[in-house]
C-alpha atoms as a PDB file:
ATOM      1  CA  UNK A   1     -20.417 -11.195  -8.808  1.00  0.00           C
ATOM      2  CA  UNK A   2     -20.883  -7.835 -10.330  1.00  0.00           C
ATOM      3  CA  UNK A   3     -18.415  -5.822  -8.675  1.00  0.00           C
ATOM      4  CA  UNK A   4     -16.373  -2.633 -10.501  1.00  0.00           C
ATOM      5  CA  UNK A   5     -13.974  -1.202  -9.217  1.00  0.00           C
ATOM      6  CA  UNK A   6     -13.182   2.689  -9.515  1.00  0.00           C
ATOM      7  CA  UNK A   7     -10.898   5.399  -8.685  1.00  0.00           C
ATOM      8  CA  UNK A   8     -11.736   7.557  -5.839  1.00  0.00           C
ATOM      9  CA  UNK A   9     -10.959  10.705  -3.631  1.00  0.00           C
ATOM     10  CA  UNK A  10      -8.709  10.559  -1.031  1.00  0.00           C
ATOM     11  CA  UNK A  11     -11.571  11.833   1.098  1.00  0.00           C
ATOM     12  CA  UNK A  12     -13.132   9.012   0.521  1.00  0.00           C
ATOM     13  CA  UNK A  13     -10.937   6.402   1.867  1.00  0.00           C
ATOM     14  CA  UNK A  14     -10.115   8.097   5.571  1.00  0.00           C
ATOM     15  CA  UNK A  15     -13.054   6.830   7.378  1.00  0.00           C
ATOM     16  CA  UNK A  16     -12.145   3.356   6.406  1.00  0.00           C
ATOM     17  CA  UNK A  17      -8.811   3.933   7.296  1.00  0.00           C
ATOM     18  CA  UNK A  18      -9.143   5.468  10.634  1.00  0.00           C
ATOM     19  CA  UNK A  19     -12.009   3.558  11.843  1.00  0.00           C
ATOM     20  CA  UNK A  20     -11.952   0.256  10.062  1.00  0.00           C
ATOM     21  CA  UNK A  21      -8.545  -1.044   9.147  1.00  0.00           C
ATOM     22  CA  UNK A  22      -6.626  -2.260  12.045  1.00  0.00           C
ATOM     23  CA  UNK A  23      -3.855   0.400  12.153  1.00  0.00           C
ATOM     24  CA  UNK A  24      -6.243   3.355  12.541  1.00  0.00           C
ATOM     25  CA  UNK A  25      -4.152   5.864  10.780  1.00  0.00           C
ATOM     26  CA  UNK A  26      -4.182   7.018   7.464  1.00  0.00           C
ATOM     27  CA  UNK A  27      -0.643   6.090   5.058  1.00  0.00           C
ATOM     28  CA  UNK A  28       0.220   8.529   1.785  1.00  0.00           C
ATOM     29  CA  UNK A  29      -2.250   8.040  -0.671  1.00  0.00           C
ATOM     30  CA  UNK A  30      -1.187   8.532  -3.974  1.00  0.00           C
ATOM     31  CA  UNK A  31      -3.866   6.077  -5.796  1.00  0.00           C
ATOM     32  CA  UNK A  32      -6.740   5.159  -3.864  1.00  0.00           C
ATOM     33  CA  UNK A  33      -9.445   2.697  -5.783  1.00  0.00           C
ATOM     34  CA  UNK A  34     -12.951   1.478  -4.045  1.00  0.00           C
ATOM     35  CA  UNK A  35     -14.344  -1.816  -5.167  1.00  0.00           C
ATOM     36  CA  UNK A  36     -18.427  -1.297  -5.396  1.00  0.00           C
ATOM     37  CA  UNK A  37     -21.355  -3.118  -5.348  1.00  0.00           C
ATOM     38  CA  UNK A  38     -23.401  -0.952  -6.684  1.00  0.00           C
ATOM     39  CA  UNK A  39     -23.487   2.705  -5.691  1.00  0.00           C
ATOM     40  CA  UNK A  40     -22.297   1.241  -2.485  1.00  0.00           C
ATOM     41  CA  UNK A  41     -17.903   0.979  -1.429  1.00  0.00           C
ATOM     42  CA  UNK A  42     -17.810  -2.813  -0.057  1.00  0.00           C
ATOM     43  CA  UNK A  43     -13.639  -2.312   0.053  1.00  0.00           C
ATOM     44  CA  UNK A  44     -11.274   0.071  -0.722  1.00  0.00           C
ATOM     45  CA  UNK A  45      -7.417   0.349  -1.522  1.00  0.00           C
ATOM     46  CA  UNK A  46      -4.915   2.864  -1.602  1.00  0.00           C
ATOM     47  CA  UNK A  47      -1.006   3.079  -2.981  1.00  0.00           C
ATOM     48  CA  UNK A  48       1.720   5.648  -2.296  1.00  0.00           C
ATOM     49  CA  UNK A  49       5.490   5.898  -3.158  1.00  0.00           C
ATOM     50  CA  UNK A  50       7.500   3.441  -0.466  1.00  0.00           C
ATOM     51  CA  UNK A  51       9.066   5.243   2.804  1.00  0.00           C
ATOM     52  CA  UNK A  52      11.589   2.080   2.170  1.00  0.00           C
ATOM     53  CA  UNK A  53      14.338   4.742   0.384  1.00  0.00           C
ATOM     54  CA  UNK A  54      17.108   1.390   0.384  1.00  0.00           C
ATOM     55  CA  UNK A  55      14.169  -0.274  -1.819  1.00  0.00           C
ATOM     56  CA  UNK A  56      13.897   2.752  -3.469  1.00  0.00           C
ATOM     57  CA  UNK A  57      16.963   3.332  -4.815  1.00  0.00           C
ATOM     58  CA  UNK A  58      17.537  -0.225  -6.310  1.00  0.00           C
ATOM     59  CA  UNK A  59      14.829   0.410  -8.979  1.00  0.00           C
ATOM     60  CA  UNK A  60      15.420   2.775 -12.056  1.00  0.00           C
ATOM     61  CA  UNK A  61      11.290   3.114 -11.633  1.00  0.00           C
ATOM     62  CA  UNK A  62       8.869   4.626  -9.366  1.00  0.00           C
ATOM     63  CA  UNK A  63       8.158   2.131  -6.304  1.00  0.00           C
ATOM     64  CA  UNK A  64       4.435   2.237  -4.684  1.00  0.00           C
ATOM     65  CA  UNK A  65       3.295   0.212  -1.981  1.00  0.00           C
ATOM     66  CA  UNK A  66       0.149  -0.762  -1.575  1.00  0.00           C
ATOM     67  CA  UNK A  67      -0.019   0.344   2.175  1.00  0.00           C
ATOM     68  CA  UNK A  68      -4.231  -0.330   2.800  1.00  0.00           C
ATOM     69  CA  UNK A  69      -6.419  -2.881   2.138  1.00  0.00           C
ATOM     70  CA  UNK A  70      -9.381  -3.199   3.635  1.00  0.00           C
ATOM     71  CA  UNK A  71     -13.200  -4.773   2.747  1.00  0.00           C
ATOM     72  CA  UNK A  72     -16.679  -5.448   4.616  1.00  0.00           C
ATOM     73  CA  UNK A  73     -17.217  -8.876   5.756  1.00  0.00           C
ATOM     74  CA  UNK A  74     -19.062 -11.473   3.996  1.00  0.00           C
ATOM     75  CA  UNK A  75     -17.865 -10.733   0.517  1.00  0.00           C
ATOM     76  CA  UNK A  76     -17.739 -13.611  -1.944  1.00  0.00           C
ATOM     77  CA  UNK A  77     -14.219 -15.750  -1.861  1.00  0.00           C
ATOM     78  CA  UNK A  78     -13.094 -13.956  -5.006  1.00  0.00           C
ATOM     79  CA  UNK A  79     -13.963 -10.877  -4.452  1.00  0.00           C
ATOM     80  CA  UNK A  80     -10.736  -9.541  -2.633  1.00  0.00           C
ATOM     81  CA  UNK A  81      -8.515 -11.102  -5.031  1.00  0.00           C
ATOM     82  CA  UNK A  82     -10.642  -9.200  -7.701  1.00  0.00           C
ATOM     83  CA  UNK A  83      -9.985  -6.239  -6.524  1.00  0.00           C
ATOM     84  CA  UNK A  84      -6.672  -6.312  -6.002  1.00  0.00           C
ATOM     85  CA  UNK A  85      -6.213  -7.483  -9.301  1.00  0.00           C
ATOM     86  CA  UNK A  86      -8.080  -4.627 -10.628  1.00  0.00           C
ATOM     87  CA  UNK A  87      -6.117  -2.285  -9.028  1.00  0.00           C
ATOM     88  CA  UNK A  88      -2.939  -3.714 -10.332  1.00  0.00           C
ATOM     89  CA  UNK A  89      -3.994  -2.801 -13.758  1.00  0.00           C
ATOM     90  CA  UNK A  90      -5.234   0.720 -13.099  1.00  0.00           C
ATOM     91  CA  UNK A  91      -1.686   1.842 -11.816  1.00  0.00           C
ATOM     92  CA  UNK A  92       0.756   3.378 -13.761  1.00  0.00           C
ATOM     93  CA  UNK A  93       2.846   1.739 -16.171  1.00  0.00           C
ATOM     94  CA  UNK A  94       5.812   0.814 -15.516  1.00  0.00           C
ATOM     95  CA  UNK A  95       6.235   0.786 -12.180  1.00  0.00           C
ATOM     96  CA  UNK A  96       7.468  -1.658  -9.020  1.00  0.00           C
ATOM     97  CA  UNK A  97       5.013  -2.339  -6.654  1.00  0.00           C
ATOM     98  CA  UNK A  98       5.849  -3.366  -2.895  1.00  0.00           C
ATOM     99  CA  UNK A  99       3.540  -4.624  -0.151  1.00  0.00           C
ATOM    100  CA  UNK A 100       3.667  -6.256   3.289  1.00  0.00           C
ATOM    101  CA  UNK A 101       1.918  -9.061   5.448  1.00  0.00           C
ATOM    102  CA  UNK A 102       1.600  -8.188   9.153  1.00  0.00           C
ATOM    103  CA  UNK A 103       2.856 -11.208  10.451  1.00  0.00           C
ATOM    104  CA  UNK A 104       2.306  -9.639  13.868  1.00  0.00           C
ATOM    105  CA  UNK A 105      -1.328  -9.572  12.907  1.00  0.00           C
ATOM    106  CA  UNK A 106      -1.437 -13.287  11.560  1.00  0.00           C
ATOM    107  CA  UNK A 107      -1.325 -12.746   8.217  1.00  0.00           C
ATOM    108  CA  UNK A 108       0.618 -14.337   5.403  1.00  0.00           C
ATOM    109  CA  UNK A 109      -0.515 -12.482   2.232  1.00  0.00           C
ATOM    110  CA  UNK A 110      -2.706 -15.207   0.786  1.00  0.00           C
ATOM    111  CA  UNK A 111      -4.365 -12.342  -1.792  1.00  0.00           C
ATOM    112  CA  UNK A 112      -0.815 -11.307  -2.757  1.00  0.00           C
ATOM    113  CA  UNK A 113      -0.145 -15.191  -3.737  1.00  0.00           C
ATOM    114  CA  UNK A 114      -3.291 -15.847  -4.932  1.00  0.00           C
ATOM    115  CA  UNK A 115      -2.790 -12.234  -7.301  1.00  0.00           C
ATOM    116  CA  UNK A 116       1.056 -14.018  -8.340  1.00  0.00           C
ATOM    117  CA  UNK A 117       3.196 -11.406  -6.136  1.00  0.00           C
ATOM    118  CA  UNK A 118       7.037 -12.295  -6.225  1.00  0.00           C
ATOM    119  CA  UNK A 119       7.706 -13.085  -2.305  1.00  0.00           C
ATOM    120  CA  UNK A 120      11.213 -11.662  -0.784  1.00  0.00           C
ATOM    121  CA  UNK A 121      11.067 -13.411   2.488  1.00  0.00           C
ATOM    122  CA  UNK A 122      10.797 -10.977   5.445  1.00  0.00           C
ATOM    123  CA  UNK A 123      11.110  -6.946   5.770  1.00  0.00           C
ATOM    124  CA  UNK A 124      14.818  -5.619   7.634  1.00  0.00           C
ATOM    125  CA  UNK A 125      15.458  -5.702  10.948  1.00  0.00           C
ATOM    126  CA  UNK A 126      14.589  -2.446  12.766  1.00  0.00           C
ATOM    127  CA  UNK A 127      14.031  -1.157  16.547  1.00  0.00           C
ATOM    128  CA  UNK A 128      11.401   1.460  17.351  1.00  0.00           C
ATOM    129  CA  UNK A 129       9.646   3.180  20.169  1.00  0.00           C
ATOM    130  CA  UNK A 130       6.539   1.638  22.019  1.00  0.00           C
ATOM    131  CA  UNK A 131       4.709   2.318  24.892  1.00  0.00           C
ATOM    132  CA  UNK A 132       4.034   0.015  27.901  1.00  0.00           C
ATOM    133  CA  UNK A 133       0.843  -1.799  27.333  1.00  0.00           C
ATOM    134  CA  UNK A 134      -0.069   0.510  24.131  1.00  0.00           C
ATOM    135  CA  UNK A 135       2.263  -1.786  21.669  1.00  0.00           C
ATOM    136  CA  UNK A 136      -0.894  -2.073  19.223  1.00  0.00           C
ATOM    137  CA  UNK A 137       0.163   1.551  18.863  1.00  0.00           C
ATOM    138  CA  UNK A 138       1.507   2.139  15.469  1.00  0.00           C
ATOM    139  CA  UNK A 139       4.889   3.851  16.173  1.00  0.00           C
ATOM    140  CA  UNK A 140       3.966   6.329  13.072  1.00  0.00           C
ATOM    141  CA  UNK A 141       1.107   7.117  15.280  1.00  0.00           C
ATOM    142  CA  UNK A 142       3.369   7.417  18.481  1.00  0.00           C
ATOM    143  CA  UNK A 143       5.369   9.693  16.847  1.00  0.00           C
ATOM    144  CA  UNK A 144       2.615  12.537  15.334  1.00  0.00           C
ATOM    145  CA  UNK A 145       2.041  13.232  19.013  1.00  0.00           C
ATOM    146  CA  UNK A 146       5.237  14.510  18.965  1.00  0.00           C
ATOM    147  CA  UNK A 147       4.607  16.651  15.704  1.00  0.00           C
ATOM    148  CA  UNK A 148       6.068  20.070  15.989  1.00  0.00           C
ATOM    149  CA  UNK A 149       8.261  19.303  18.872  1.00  0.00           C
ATOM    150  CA  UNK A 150      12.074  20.669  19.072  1.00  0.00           C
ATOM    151  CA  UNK A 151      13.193  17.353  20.672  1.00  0.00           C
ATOM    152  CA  UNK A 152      10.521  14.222  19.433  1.00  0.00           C
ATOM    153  CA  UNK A 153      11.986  11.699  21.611  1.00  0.00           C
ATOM    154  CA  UNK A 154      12.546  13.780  24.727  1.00  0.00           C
ATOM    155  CA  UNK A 155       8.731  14.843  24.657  1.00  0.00           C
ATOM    156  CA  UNK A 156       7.773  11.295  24.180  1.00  0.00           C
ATOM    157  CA  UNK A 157       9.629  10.388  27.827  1.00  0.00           C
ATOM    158  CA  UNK A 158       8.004  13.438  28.884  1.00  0.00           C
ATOM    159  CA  UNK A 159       4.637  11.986  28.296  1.00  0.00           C
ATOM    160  CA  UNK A 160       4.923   8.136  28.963  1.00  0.00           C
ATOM    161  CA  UNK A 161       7.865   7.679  31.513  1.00  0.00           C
ATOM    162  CA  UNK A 162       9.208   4.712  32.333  1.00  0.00           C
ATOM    163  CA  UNK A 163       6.107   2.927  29.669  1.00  0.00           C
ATOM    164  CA  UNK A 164       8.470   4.388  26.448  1.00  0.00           C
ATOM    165  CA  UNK A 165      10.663   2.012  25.865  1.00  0.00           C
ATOM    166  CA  UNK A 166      12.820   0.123  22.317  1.00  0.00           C
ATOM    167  CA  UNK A 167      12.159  -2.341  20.752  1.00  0.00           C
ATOM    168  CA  UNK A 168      12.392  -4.745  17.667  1.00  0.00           C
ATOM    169  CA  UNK A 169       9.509  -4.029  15.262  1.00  0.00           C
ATOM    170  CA  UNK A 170       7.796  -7.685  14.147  1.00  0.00           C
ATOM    171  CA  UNK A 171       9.284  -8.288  10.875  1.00  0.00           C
ATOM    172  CA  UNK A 172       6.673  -8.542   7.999  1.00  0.00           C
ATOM    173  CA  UNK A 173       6.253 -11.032   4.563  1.00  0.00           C
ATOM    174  CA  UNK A 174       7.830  -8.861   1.575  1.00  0.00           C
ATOM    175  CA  UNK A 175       5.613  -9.023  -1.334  1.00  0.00           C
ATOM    176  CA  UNK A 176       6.643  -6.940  -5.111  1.00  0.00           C
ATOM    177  CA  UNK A 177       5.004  -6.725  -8.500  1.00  0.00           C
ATOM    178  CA  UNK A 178       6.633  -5.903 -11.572  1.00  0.00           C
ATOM    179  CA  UNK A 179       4.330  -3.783 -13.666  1.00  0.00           C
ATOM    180  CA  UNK A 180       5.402  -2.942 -17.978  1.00  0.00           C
ATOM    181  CA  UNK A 181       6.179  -4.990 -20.791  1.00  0.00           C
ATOM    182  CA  UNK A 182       8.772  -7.693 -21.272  1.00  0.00           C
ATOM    183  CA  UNK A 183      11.234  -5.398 -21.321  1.00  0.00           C
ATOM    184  CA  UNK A 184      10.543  -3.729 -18.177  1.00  0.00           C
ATOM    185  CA  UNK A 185       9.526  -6.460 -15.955  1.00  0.00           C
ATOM    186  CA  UNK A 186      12.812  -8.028 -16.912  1.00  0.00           C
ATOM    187  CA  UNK A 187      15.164  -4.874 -15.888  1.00  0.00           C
ATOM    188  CA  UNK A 188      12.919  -4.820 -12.494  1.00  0.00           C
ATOM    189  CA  UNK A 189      13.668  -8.347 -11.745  1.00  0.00           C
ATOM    190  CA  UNK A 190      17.536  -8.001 -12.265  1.00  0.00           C
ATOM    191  CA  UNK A 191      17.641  -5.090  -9.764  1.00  0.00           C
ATOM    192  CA  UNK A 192      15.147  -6.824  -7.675  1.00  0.00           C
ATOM    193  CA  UNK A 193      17.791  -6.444  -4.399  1.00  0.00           C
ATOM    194  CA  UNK A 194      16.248  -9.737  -2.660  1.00  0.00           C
ATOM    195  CA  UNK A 195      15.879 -14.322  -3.289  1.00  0.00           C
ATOM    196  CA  UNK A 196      12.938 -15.031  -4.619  1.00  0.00           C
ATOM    197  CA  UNK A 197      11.539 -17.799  -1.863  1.00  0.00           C
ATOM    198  CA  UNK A 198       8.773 -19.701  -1.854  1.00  0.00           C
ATOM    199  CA  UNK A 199       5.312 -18.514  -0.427  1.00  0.00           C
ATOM    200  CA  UNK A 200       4.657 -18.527   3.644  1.00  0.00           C
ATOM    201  CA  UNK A 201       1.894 -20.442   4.665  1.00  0.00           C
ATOM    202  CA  UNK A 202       0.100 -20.827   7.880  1.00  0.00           C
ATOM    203  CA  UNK A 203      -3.313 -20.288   9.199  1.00  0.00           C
ATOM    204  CA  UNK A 204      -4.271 -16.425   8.969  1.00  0.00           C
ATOM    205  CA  UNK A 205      -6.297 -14.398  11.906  1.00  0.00           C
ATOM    206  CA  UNK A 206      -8.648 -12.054  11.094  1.00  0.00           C
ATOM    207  CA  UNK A 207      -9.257  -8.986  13.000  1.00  0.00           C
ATOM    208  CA  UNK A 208     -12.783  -6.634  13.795  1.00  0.00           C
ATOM    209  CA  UNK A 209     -13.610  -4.833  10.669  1.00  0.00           C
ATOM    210  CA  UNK A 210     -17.133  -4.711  11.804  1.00  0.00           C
ATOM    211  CA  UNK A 211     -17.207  -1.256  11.645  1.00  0.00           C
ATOM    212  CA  UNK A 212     -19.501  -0.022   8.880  1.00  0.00           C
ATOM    213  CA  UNK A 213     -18.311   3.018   6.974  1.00  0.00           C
ATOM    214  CA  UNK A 214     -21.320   5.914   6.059  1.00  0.00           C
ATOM    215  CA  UNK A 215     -19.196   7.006   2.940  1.00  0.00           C
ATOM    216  CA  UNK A 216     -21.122   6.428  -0.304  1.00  0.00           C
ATOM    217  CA  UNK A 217     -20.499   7.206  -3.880  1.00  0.00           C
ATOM    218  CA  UNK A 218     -22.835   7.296  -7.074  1.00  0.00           C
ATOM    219  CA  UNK A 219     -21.044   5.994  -9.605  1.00  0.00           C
ATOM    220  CA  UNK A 220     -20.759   8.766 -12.881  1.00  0.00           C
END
């Protein structure tokens, strides 16, 4: 295997985003990293400081999630859990990092296990807005089609009807990573807010990420 792994432009990380990673919408991208082979991107990665302000707030340091992670098919067994491990390094130091398993998608976050992520058990309990036979619709993405409106919600009946409706969002695996010296990983585990469990298993789904990004990058 003679993958490296670099830093790259945000630019360069939206058409995987949009068009190859299953929630087709692009998160806040703070740190974004592409795994090469090559001059070629095979996978890329992105961070940004949690929405989760109640996670937030429990941590005298910055907290990023790793919010995309996404690769071409037929890459060898390691190579995911080598880049992810790459990335890891490059971030700044020290920091808490937070990430999820879409359990609604079938996964379990074997590459956050197999990467020795502390697992929290499952995210809070929250209702949101979906639409009738859209509910693969990301409600982040439901909602920018209300961008700019007086009244969000009221424009969102306005355009759906009856086919808006609440309800509870799928809970997902809770994944951290403390990131500093002895020190600081110990400070970050004492205000860690959750148990410590043991790791989820089950068989994991995959879903299309046929989709073949054009963006390339000659490595400097």
């Amino acid at each position: 295997m003679n993958y490296q792994v670099k830093s790259i432009d945000y630019n360069d990380c939206k058409e995987w985003f949009l068009k190859k990673h299953y929630a087709k919408r692009i998160p806040m991208v703070q740190f974004a990293f592409g795994l090469f082979d090559g001059d070629s991107i095979v996978g890329v990665c992105s961070y940004g400081t949690t929405l989760a302000i109640d996670i937030r707030k429990r941590f005298d340091y910055n907290v990023y999630e790793l919010n995309r992670l996404v690769v071409n098919d037929g890459l060898p067994k390691n190579a995911l859990s080598f880049f992810v491990g790459q990335t890891i390094q490059m971030m700044p130091k020290p920091c808490v990092l937070l990430s999820y398993a879409d359990r609604s998608k079938g996964h379990h976050g074997y590459i956050y296990q197999a990467t020795n992520w502390i697992y929290t058990g499952l995210s809070a309990i929250v209702k949101e807005y979906k639409v009738r036979g859209e509910e693969d619709m990301h409600s982040q993405t439901l909602f920018d089609k209300s961008k700019g409106k007086p009244d969000r919600v009221a424009y969102l009946k306005e355009l759906y009807g009856d086919r808006l409706y609440m309800d509870y969002r799928e809970r997902k695996h809770r994944y951290f990573f403390f990131l500093g010296n002895k020190y600081h990983k110990k400070q970050m585990k004492n205000q860690l807010p959750y148990t410590i469990e043991s790791y989820p298993k089950g068989e994991n789904k995959r879903y299309d990420a046929s989709y073949k990004p054009l963006t390339q990058i000659k490595l400097l």
